[in-house]
PDB file of N, CA and C in Angstrom:
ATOM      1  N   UNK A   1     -29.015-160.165  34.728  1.00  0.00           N
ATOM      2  CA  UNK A   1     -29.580-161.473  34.920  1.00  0.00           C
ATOM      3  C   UNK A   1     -29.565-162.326  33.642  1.00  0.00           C
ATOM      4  N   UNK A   2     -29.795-161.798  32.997  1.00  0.00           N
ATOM      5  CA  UNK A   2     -29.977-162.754  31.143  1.00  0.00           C
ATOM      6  C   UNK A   2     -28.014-163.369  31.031  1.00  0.00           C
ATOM      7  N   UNK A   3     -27.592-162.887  31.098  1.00  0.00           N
ATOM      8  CA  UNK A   3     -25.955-162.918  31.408  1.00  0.00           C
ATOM      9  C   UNK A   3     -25.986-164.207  31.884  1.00  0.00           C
ATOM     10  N   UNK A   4     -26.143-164.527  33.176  1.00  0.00           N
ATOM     11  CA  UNK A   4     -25.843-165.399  33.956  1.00  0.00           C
ATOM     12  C   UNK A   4     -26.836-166.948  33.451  1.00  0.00           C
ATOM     13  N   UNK A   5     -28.066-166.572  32.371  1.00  0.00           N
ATOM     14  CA  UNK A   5     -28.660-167.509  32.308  1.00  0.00           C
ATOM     15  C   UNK A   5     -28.065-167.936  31.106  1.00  0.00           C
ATOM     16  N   UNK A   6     -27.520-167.717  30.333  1.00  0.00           N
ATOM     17  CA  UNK A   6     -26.959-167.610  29.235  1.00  0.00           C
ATOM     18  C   UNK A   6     -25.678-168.263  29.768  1.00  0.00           C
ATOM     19  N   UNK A   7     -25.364-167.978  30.522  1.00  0.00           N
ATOM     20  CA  UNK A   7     -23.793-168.782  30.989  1.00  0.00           C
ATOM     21  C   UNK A   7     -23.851-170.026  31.779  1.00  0.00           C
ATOM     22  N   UNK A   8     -25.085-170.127  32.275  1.00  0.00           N
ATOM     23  CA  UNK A   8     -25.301-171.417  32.517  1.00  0.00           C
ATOM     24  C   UNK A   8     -25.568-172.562  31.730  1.00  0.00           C
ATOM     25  N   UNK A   9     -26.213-172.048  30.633  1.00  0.00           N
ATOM     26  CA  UNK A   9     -26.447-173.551  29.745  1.00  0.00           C
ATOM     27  C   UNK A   9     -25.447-173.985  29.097  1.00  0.00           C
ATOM     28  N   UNK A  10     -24.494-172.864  28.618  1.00  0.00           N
ATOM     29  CA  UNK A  10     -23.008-173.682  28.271  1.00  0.00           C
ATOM     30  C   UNK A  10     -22.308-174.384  29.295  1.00  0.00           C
ATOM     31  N   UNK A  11     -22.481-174.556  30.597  1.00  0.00           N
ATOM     32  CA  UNK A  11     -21.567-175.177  31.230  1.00  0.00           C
ATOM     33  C   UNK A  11     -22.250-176.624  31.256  1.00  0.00           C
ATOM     34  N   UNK A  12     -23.808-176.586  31.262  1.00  0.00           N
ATOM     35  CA  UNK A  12     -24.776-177.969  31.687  1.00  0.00           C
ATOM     36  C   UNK A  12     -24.309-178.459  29.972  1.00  0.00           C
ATOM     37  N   UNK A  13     -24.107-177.715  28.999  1.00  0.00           N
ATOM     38  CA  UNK A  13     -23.972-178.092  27.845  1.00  0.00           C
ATOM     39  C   UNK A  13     -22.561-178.970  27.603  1.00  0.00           C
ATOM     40  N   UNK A  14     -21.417-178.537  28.370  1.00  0.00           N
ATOM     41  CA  UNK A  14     -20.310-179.169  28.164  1.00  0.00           C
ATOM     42  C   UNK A  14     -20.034-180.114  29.148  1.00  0.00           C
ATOM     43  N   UNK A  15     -20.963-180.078  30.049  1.00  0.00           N
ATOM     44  CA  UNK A  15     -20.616-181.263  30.733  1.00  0.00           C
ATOM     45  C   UNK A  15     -21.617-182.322  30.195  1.00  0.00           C
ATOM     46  N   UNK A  16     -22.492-181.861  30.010  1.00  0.00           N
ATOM     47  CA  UNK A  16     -23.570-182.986  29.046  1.00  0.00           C
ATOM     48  C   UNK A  16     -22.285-183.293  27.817  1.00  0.00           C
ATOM     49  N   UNK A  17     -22.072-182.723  27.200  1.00  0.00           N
ATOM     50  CA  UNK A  17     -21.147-183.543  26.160  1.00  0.00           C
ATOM     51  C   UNK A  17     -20.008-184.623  26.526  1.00  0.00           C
ATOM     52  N   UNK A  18     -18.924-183.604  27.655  1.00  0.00           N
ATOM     53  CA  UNK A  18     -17.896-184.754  28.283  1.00  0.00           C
ATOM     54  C   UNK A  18     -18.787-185.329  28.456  1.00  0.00           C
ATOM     55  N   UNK A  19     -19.955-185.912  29.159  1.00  0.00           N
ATOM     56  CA  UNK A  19     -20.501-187.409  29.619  1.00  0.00           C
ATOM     57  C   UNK A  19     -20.584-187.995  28.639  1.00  0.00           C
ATOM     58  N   UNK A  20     -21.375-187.877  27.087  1.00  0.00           N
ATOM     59  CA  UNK A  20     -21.468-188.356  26.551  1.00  0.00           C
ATOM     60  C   UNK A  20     -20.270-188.848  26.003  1.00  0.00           C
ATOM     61  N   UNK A  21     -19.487-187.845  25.775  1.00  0.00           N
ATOM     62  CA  UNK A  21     -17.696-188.507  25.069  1.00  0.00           C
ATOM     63  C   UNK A  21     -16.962-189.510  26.060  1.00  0.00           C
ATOM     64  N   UNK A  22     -17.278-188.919  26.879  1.00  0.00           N
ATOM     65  CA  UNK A  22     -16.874-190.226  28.011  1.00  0.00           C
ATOM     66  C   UNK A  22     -17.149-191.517  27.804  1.00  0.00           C
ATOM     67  N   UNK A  23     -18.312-191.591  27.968  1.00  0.00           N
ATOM     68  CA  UNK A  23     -19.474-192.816  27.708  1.00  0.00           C
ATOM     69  C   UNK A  23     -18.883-193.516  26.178  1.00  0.00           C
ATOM     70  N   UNK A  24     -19.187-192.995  25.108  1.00  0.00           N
ATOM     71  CA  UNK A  24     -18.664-193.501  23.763  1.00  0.00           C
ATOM     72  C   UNK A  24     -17.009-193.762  23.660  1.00  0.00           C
ATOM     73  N   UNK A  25     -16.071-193.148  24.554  1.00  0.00           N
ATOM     74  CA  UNK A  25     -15.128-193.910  24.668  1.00  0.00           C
ATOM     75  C   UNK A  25     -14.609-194.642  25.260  1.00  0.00           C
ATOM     76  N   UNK A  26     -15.471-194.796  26.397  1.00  0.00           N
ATOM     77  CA  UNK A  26     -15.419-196.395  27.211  1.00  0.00           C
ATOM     78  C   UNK A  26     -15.752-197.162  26.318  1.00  0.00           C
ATOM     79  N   UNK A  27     -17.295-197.003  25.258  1.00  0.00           N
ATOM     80  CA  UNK A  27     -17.591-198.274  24.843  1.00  0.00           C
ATOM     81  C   UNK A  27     -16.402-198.268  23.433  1.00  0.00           C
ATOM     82  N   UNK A  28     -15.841-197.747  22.738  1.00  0.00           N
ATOM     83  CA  UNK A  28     -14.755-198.126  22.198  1.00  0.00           C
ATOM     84  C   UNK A  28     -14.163-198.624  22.418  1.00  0.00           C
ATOM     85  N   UNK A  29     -13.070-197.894  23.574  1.00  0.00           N
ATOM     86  CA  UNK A  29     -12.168-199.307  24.595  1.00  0.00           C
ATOM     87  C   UNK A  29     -12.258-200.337  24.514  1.00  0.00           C
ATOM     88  N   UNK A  30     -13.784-200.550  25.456  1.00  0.00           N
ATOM     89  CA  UNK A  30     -14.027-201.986  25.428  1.00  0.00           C
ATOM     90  C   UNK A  30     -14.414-202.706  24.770  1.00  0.00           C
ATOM     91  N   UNK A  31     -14.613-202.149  22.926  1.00  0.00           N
ATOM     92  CA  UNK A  31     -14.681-203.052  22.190  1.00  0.00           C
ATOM     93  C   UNK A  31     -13.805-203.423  21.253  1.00  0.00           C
ATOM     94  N   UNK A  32     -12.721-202.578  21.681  1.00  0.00           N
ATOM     95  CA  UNK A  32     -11.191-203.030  21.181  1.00  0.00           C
ATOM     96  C   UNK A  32     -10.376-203.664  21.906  1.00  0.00           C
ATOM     97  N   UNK A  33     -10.778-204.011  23.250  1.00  0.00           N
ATOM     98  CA  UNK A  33     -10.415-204.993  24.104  1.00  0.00           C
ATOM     99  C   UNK A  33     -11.262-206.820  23.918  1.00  0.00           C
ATOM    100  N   UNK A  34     -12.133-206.565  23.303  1.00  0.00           N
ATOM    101  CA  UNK A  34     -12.894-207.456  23.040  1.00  0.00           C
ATOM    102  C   UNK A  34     -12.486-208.262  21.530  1.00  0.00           C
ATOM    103  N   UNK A  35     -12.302-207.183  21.186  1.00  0.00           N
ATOM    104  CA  UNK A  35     -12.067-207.375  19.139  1.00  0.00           C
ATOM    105  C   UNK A  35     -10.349-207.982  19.624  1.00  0.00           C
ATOM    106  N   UNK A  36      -9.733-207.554  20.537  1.00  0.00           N
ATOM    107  CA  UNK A  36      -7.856-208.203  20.858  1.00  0.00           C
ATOM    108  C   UNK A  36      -8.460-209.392  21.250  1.00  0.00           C
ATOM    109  N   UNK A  37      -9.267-209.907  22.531  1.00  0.00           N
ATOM    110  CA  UNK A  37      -9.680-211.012  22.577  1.00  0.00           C
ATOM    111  C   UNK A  37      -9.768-212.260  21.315  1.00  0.00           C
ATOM    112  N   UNK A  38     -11.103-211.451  20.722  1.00  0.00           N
ATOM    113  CA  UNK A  38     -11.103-212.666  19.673  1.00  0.00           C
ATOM    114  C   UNK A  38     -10.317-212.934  18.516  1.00  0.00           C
ATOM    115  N   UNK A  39      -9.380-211.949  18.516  1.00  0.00           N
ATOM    116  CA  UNK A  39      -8.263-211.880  17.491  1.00  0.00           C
ATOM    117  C   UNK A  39      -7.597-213.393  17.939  1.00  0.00           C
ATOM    118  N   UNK A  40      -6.789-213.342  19.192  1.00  0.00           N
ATOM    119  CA  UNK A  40      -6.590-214.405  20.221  1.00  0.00           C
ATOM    120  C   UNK A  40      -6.918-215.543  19.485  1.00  0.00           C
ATOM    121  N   UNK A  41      -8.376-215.530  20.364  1.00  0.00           N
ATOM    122  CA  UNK A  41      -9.114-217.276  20.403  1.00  0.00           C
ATOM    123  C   UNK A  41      -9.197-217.807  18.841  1.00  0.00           C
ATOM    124  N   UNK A  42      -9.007-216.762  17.584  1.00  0.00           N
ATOM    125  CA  UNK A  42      -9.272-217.302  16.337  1.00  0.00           C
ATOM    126  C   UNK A  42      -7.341-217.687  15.945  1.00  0.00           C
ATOM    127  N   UNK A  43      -6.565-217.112  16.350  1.00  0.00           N
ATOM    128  CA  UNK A  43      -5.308-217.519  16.271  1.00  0.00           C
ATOM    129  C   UNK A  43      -4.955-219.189  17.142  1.00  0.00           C
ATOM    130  N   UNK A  44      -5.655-219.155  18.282  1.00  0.00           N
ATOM    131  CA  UNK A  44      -5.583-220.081  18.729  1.00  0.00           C
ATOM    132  C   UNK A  44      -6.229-221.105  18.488  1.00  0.00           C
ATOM    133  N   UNK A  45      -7.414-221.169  17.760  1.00  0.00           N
ATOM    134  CA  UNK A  45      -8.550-221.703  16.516  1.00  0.00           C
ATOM    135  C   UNK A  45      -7.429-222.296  15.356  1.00  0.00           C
ATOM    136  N   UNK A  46      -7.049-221.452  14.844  1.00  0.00           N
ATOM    137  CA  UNK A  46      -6.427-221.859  13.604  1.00  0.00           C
ATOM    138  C   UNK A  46      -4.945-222.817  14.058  1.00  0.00           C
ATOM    139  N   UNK A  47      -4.391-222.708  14.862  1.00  0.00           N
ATOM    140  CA  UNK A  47      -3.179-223.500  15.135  1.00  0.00           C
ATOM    141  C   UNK A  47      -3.565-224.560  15.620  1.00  0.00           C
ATOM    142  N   UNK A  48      -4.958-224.523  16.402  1.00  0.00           N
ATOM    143  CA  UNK A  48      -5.713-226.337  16.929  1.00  0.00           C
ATOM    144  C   UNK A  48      -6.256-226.763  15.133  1.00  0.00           C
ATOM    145  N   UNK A  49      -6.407-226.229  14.644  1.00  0.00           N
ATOM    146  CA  UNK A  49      -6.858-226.525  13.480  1.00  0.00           C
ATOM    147  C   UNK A  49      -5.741-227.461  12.628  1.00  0.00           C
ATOM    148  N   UNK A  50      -4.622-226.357  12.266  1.00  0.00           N
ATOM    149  CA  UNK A  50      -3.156-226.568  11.442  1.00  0.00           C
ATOM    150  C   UNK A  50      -2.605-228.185  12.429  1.00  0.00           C
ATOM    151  N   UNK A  51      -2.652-228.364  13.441  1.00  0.00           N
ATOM    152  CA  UNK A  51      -2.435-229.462  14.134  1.00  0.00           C
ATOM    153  C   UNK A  51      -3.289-231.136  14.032  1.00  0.00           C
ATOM    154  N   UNK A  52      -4.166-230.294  13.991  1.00  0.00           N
ATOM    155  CA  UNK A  52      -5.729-231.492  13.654  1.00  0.00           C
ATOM    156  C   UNK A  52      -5.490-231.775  11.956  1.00  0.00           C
ATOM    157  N   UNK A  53      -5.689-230.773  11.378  1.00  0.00           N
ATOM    158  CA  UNK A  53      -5.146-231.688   9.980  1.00  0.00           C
ATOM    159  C   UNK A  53      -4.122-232.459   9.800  1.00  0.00           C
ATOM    160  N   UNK A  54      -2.896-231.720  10.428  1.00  0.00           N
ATOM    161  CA  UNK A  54      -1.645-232.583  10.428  1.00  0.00           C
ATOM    162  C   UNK A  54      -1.548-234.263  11.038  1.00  0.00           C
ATOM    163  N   UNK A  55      -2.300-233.713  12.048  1.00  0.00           N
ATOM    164  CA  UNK A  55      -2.621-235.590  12.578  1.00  0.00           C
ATOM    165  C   UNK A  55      -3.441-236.264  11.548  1.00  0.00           C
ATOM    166  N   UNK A  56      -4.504-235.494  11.136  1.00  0.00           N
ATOM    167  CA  UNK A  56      -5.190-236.517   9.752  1.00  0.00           C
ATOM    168  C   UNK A  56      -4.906-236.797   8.571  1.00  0.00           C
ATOM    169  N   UNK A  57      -3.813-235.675   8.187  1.00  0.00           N
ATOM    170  CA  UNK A  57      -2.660-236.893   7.299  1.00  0.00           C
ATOM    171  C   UNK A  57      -2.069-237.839   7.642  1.00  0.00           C
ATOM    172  N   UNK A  58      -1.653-237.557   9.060  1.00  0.00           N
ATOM    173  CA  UNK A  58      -0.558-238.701   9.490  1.00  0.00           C
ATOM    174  C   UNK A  58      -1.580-240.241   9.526  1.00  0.00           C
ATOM    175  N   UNK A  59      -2.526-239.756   9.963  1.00  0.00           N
ATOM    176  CA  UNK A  59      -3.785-241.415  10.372  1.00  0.00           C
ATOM    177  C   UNK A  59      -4.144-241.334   8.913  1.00  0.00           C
ATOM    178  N   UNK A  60      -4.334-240.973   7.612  1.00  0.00           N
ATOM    179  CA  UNK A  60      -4.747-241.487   6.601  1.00  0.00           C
ATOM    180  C   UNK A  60      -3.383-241.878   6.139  1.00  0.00           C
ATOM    181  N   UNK A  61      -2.378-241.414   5.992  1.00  0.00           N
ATOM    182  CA  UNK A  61      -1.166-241.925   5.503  1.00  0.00           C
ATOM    183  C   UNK A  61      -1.035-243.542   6.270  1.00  0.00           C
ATOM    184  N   UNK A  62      -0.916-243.381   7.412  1.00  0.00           N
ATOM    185  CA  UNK A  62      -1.113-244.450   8.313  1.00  0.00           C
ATOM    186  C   UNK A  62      -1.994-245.691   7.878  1.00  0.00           C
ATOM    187  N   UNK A  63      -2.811-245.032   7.694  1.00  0.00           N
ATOM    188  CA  UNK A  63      -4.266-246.293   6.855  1.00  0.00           C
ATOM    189  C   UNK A  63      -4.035-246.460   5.644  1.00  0.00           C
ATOM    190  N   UNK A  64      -3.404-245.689   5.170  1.00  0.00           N
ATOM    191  CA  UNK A  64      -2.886-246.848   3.618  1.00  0.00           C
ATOM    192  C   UNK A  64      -1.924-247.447   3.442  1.00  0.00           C
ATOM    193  N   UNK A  65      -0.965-247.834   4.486  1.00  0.00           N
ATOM    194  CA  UNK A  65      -0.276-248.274   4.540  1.00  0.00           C
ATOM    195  C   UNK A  65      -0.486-249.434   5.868  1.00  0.00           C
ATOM    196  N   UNK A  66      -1.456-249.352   6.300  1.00  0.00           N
ATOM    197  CA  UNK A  66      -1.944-250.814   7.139  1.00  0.00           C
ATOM    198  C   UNK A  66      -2.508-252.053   5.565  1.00  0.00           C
ATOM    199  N   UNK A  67      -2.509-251.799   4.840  1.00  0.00           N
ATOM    200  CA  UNK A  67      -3.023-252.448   3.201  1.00  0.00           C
ATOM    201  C   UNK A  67      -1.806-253.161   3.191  1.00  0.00           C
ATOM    202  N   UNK A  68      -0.558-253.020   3.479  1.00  0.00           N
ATOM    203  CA  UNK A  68       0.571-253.061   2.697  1.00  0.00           C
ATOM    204  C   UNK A  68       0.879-254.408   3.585  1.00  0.00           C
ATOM    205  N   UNK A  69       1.348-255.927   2.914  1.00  0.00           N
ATOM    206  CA  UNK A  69       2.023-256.670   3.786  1.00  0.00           C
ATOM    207  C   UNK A  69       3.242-256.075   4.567  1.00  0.00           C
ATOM    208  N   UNK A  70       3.629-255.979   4.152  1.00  0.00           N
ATOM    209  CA  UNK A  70       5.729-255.465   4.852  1.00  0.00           C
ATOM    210  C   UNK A  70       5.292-254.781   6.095  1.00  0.00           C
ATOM    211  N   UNK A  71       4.309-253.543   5.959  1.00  0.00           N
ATOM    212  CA  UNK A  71       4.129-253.295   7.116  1.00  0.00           C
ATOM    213  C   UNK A  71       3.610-253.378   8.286  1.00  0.00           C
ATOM    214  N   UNK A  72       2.407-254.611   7.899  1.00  0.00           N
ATOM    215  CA  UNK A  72       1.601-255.525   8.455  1.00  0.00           C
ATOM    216  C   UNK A  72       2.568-255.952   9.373  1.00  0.00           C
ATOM    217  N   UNK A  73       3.444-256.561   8.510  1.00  0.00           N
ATOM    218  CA  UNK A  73       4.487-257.520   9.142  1.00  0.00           C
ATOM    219  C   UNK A  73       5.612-257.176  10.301  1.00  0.00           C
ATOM    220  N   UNK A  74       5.794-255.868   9.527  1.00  0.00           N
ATOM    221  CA  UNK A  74       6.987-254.781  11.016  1.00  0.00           C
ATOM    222  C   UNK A  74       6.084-254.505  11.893  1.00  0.00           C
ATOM    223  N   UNK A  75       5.075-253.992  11.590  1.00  0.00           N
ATOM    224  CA  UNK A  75       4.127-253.624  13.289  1.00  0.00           C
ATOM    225  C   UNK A  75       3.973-254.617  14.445  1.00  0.00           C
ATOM    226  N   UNK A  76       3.804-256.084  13.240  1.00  0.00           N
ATOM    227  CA  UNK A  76       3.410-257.200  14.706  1.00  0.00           C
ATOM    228  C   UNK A  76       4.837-257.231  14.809  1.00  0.00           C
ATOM    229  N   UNK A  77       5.938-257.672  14.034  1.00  0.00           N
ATOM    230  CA  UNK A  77       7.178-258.199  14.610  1.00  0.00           C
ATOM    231  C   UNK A  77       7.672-257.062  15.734  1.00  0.00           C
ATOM    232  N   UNK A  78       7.285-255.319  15.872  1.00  0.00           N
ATOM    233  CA  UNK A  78       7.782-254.527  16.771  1.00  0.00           C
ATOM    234  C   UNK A  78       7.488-254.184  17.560  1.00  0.00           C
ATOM    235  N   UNK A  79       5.688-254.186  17.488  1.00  0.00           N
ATOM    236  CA  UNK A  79       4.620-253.875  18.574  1.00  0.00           C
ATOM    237  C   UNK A  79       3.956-255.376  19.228  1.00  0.00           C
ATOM    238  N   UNK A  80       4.048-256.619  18.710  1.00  0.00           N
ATOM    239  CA  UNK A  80       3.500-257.479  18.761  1.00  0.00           C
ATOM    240  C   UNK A  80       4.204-258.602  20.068  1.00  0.00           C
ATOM    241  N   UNK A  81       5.827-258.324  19.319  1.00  0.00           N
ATOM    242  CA  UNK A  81       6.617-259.819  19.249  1.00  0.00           C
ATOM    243  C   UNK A  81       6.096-260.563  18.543  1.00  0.00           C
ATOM    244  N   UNK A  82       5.647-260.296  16.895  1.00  0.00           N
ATOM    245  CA  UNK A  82       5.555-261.715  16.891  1.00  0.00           C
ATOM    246  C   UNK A  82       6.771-262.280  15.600  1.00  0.00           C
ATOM    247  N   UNK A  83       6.755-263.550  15.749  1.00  0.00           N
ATOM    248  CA  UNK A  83       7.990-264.366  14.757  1.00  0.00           C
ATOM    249  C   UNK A  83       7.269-264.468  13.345  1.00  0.00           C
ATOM    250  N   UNK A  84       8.041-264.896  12.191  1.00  0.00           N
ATOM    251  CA  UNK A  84       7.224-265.657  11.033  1.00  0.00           C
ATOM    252  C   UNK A  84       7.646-266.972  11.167  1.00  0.00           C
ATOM    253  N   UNK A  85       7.196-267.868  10.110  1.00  0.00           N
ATOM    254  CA  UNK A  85       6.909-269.314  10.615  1.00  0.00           C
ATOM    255  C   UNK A  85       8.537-269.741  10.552  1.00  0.00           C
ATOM    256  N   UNK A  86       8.988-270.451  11.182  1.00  0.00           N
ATOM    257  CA  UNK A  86      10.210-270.979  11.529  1.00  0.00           C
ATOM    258  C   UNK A  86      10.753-270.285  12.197  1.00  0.00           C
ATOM    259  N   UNK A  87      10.416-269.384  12.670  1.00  0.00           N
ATOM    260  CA  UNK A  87      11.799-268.496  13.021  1.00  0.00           C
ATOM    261  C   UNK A  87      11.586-268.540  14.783  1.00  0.00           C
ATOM    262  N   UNK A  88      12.596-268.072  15.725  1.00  0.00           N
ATOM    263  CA  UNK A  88      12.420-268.228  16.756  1.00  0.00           C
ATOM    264  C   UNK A  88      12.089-267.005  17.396  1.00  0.00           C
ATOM    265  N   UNK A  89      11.402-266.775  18.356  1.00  0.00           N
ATOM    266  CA  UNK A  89      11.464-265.662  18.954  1.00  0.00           C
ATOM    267  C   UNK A  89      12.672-265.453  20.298  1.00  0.00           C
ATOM    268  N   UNK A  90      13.828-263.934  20.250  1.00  0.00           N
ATOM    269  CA  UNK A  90      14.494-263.933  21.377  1.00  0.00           C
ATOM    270  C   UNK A  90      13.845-263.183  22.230  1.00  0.00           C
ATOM    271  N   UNK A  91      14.579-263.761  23.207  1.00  0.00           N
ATOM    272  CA  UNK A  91      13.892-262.589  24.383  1.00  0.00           C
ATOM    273  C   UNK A  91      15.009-262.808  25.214  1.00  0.00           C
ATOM    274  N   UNK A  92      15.723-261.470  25.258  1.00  0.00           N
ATOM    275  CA  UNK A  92      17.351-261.833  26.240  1.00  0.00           C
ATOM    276  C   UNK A  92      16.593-261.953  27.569  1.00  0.00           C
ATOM    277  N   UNK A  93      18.193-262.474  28.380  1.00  0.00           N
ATOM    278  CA  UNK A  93      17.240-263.005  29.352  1.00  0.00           C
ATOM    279  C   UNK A  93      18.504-261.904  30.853  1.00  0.00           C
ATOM    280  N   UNK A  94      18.176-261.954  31.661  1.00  0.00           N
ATOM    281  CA  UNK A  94      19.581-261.541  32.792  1.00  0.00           C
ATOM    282  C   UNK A  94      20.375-262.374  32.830  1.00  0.00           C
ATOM    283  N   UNK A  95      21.377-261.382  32.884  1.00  0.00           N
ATOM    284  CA  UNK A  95      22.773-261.887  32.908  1.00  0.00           C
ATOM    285  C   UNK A  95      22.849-262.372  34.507  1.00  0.00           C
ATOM    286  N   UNK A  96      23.509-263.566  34.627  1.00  0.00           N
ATOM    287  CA  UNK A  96      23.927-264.075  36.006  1.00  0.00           C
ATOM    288  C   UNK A  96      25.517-263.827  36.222  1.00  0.00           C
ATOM    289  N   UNK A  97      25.957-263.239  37.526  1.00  0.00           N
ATOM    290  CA  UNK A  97      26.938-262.917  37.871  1.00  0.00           C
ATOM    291  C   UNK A  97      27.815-264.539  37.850  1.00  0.00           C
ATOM    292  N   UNK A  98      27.802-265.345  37.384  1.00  0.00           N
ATOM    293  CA  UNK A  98      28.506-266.879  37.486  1.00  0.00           C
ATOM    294  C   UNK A  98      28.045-267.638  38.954  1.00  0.00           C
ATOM    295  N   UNK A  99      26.581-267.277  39.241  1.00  0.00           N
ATOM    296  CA  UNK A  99      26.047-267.741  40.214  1.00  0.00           C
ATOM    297  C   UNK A  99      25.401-269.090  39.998  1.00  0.00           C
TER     298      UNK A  99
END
């Protein structure tokens, strides 16, 4: 009888352990599935980032050069239409078949 009691607690013993090893390597898994996640969203962080600065050179470059006559002057003459003094403004017009 001592035999058999003796051979029982090693088995409640190793399955008590697999559970526990079990258990601690799920939560590993899933926190190396978690840690790939935010690896992710901070890569994808930093390239909205590298983009956002790049536009705020382009708009401060942009703004120091709204200062500048010449370019004052190309923006309205390209975005505007507009003429300087004497000058005419074209505006082609359709061609008529000799109608």
């Amino acid at each position: 009888m001592a035999q058999r009691r003796s051979s029982r607690r090693p088995r409640w013993f190793v399955i008590a352990l697999l559970v526990i090893l079990g258990y601690f390597g799920s939560m590993i898994v899933s926190q190396g599935l978690y840690l790939s996640h935010v690896h992710e969203d901070q890569a994808l962080a930093t390239e909205r980032l590298t983009a956002a600065q790049a536009e705020n050179d382009r708009l401060r470059a942009e703004k120091e050069r709204l200062g500048e006559l010449p370019y004052i002057e190309k923006l309205a003459r390209e975005e505007l239409g507009m003429t300087g003094a004497g000058e005419l403004p074209y505006a082609p017009g359709k061609r008529s078949n000799g109608n």
